[in-house]
C-alpha atoms as a PDB file:
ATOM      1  CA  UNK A   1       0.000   0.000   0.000  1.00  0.00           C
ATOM      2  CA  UNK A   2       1.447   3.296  -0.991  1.00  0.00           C
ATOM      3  CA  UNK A   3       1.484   6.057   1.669  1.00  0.00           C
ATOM      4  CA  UNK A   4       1.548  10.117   0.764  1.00  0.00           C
ATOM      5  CA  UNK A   5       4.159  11.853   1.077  1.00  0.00           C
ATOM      6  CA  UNK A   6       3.912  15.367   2.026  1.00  0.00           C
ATOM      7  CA  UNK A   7       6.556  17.694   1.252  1.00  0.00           C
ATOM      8  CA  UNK A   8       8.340  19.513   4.434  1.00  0.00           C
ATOM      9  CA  UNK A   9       7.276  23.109   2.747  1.00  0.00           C
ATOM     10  CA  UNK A  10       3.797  21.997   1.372  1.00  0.00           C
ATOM     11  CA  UNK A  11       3.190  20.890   5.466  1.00  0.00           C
ATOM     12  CA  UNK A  12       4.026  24.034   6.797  1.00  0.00           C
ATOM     13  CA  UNK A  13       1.634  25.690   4.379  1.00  0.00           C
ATOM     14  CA  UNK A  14      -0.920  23.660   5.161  1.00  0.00           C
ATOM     15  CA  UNK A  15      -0.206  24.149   9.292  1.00  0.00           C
ATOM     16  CA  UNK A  16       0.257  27.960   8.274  1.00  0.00           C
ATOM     17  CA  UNK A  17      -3.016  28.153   6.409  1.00  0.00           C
ATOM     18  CA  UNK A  18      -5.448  26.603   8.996  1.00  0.00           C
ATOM     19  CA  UNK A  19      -3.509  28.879  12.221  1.00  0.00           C
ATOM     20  CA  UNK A  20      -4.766  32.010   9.653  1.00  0.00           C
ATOM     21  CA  UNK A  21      -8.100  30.890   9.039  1.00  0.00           C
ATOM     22  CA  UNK A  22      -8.777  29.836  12.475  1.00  0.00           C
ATOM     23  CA  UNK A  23      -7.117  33.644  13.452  1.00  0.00           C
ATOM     24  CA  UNK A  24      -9.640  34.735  11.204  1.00  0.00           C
ATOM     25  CA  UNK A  25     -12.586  33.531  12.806  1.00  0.00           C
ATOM     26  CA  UNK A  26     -11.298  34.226  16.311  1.00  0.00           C
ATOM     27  CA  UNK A  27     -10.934  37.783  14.951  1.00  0.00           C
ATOM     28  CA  UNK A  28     -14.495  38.487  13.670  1.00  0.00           C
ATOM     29  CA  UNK A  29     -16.400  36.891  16.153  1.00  0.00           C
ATOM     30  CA  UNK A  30     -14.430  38.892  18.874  1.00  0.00           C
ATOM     31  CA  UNK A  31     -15.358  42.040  16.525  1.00  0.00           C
ATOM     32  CA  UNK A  32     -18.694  40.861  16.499  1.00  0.00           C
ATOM     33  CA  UNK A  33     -18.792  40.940  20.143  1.00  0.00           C
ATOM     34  CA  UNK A  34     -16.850  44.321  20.683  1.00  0.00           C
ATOM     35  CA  UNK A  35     -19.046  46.046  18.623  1.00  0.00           C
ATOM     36  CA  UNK A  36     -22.184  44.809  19.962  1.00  0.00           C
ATOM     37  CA  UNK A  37     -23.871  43.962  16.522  1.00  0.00           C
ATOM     38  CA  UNK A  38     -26.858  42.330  16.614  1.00  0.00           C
ATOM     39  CA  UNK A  39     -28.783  41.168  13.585  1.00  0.00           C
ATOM     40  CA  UNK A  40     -32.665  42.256  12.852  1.00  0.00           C
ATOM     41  CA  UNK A  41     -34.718  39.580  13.507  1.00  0.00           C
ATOM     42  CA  UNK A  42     -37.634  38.161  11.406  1.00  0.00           C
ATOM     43  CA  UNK A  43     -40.898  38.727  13.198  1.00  0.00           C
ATOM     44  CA  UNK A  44     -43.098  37.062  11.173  1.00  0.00           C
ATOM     45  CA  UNK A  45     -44.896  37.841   7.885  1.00  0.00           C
ATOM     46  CA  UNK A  46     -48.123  38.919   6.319  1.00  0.00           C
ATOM     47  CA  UNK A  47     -49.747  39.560   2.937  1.00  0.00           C
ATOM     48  CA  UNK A  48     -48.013  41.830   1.196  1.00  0.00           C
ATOM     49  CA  UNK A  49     -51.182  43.173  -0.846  1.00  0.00           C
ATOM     50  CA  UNK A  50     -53.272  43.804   2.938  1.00  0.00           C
ATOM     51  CA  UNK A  51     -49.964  45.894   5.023  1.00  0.00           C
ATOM     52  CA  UNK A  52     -52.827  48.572   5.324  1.00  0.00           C
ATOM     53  CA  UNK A  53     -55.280  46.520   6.571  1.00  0.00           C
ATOM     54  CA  UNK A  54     -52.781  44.618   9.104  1.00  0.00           C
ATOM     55  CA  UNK A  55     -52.621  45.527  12.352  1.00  0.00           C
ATOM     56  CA  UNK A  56     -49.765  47.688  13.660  1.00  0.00           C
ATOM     57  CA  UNK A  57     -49.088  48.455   9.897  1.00  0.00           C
ATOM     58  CA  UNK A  58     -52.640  50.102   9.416  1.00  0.00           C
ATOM     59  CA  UNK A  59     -51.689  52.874  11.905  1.00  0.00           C
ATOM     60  CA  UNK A  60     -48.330  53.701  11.591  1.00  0.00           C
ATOM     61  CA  UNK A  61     -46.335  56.135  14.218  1.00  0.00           C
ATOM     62  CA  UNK A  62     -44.152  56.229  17.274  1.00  0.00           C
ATOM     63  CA  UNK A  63     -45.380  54.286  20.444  1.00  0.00           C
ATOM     64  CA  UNK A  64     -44.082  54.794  23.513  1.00  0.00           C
ATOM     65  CA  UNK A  65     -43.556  50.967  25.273  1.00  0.00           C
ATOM     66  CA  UNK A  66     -42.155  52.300  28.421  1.00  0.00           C
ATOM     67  CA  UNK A  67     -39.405  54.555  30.247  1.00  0.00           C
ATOM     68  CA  UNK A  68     -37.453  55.698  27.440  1.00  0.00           C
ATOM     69  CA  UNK A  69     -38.511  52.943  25.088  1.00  0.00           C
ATOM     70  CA  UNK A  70     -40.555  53.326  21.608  1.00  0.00           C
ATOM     71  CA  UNK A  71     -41.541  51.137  18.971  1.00  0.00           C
ATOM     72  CA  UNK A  72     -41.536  52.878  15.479  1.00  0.00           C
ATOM     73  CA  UNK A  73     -43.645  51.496  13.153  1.00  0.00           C
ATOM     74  CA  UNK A  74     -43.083  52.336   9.711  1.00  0.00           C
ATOM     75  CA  UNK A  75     -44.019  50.652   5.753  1.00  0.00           C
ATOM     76  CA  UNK A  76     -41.689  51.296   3.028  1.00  0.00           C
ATOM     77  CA  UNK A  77     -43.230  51.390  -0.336  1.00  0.00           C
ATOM     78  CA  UNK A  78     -41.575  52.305  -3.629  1.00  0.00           C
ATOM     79  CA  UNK A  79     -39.841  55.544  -2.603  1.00  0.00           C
ATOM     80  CA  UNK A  80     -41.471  56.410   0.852  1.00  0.00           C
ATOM     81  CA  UNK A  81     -41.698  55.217   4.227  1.00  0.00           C
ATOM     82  CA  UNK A  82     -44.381  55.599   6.060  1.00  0.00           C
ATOM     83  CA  UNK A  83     -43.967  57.041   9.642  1.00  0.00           C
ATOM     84  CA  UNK A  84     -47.024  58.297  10.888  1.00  0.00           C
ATOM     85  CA  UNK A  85     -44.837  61.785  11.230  1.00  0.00           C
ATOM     86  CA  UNK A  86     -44.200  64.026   9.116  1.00  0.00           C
ATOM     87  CA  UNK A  87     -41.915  67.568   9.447  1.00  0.00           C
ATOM     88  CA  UNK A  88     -42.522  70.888   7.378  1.00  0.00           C
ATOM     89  CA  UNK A  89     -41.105  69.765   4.252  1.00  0.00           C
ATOM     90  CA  UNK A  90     -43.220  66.742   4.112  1.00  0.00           C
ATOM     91  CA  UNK A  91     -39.999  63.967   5.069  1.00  0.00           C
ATOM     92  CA  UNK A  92     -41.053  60.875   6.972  1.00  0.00           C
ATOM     93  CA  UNK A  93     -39.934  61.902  10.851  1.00  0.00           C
ATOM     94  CA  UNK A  94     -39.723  60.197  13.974  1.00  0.00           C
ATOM     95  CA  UNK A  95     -39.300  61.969  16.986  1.00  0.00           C
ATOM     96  CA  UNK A  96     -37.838  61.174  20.439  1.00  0.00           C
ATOM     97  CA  UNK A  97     -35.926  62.294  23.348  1.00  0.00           C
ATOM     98  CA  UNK A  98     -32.853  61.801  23.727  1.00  0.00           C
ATOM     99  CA  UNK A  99     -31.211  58.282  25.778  1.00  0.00           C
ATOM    100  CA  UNK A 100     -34.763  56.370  24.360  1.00  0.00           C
ATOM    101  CA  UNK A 101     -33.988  52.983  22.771  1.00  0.00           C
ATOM    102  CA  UNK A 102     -36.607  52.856  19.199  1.00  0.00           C
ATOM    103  CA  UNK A 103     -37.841  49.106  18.367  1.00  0.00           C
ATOM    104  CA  UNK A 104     -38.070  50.040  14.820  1.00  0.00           C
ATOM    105  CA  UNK A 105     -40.943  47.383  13.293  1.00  0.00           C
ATOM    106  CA  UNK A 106     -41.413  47.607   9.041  1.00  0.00           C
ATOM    107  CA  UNK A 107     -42.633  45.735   6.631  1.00  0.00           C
ATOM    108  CA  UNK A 108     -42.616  46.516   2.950  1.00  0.00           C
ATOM    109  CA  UNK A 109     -46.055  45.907   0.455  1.00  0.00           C
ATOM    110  CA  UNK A 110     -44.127  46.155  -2.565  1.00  0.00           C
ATOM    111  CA  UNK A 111     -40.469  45.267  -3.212  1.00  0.00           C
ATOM    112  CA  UNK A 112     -37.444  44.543  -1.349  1.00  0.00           C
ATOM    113  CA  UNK A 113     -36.174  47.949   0.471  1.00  0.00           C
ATOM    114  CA  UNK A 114     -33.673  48.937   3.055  1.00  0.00           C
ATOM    115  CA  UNK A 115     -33.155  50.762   6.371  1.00  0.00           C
ATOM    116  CA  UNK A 116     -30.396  52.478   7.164  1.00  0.00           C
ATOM    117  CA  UNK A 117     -29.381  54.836   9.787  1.00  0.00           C
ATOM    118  CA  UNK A 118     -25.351  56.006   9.151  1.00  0.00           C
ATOM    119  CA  UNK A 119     -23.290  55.832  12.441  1.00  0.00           C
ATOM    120  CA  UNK A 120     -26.051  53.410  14.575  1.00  0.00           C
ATOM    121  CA  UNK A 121     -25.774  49.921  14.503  1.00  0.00           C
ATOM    122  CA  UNK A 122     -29.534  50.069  12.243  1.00  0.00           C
ATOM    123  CA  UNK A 123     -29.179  48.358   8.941  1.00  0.00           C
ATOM    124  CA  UNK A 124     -32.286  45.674   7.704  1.00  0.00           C
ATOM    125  CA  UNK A 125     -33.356  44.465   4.499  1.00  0.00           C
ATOM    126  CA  UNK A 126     -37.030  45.087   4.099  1.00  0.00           C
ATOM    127  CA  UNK A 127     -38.717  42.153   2.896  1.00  0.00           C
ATOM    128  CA  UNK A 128     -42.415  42.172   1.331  1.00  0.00           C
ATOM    129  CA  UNK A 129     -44.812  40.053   2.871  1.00  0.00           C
ATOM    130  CA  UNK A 130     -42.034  39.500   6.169  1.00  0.00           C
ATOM    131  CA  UNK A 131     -41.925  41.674   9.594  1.00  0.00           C
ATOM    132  CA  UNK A 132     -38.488  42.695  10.517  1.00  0.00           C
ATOM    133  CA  UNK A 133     -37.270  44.207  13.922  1.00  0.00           C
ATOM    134  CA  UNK A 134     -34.003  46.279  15.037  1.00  0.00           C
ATOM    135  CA  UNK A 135     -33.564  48.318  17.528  1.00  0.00           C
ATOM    136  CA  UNK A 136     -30.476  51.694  18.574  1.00  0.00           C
ATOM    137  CA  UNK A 137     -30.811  53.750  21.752  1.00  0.00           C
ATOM    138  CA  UNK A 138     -30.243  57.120  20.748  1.00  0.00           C
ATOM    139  CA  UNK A 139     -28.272  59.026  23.501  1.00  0.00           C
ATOM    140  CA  UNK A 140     -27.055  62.137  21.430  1.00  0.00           C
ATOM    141  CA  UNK A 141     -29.394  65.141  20.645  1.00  0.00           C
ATOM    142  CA  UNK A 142     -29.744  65.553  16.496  1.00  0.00           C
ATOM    143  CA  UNK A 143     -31.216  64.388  13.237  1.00  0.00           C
ATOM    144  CA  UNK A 144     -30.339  61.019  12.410  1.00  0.00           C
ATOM    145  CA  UNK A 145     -30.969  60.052   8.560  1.00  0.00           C
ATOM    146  CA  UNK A 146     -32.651  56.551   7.649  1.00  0.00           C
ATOM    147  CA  UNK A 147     -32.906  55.587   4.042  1.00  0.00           C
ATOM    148  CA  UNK A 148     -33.268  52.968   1.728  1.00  0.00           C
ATOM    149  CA  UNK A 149     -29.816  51.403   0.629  1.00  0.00           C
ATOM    150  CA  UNK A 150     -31.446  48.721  -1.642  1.00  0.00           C
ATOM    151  CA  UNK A 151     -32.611  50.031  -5.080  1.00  0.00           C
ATOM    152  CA  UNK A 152     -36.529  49.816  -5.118  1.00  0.00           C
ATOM    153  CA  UNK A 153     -38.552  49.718  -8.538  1.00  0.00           C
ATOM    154  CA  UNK A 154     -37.848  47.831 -12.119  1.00  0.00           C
ATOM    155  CA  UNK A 155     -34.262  48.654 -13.460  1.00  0.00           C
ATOM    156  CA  UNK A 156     -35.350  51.860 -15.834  1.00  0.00           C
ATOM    157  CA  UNK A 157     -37.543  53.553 -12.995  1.00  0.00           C
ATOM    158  CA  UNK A 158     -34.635  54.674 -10.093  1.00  0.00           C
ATOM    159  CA  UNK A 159     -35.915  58.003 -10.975  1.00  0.00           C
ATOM    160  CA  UNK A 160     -37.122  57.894  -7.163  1.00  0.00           C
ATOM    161  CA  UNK A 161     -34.881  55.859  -5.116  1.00  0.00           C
ATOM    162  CA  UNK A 162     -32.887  59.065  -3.989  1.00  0.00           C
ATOM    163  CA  UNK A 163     -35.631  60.587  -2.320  1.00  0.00           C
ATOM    164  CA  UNK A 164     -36.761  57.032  -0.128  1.00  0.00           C
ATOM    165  CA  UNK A 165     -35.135  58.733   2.848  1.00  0.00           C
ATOM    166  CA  UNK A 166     -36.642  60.213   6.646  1.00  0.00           C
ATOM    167  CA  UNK A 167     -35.372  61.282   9.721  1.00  0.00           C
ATOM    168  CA  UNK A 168     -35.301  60.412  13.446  1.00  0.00           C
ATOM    169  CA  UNK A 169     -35.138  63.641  15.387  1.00  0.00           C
ATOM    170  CA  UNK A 170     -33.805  63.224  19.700  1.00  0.00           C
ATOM    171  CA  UNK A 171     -34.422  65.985  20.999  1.00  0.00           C
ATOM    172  CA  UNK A 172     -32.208  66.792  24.247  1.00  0.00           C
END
């Protein structure tokens, strides 16, 4: 029976690949934990075509849950969200005080969409027909931006993607 022979050089590659892979893993799940990222979880799902007609989607808004904690209910459709809120200039809003921690809870009725809030830890895929739920304490007064980071509408009609976009206002 013939045996393999393994090169000394080809050995130490191997040895040296698996250390880096393994340092790899040890690196992102220890960034994973450092950064306290935490996925949006799936809540459950509903018929697309009835969002208005499904309870919390048919009212849409801010609800305060408790001390400092809100759930933000909002539908994205094809170039809007829906907040409930709205500021002068007619932009989706959301409104808190500052140190609350928003449950944000959207569905879409259309087509795939995105949130996104730069510098939070806020950043979902919005899936028709599917409940998704993330939530950022906001402890610093200003006007936080969410939009839609996932191009929404058939490939010749972005002529409205730019303007999917709201804000979350935390007031000191």
């Amino acid at each position: 029976m013939a045996t393999l022979k393994i090169e000394k050089w080809e050995r130490w590659f191997l040895y040296a690949s698996v250390v880096i892979l393994v340092g790899f893993l040890v690196a992102i799940l220890a960034s994973i934990g450092e950064a306290g990222i935490h996925l949006p979880t799936d809540e459950g799902s509903l018929d697309p075509n009835k969002v208005a007609e499904t309870p919390p989607f048919d009212n849409p808004g801010l609800r305060q849950t408790g001390d400092g904690a809100y759930e933000a209910v909002m539908v994205a459709r094809t170039w809007q969200f829906t907040t409930g809120e709205t500021d002068a200039d007619g932009i989706p809003t959301i409104t808190v005080p500052a140190g609350s921690e928003v449950t944000f809870i959207v569905t879409s009725g259309d087509v795939i969409h995105g949130l996104y809030i730069p510098q939070t830890d806020v950043n979902a895929m919005i899936i028709p027909g599917r409940v998704t739920k993330i939530s950022q304490k906001f402890e610093t007064p200003g006007e936080y931006t969410f939009l839609c980071h996932e191009f929404c509408g058939l490939a010749n009609e972005q002529i409205g993607h730019h303007s999917m976009y709201g804000k979350v206002v935390v007031q000191p």
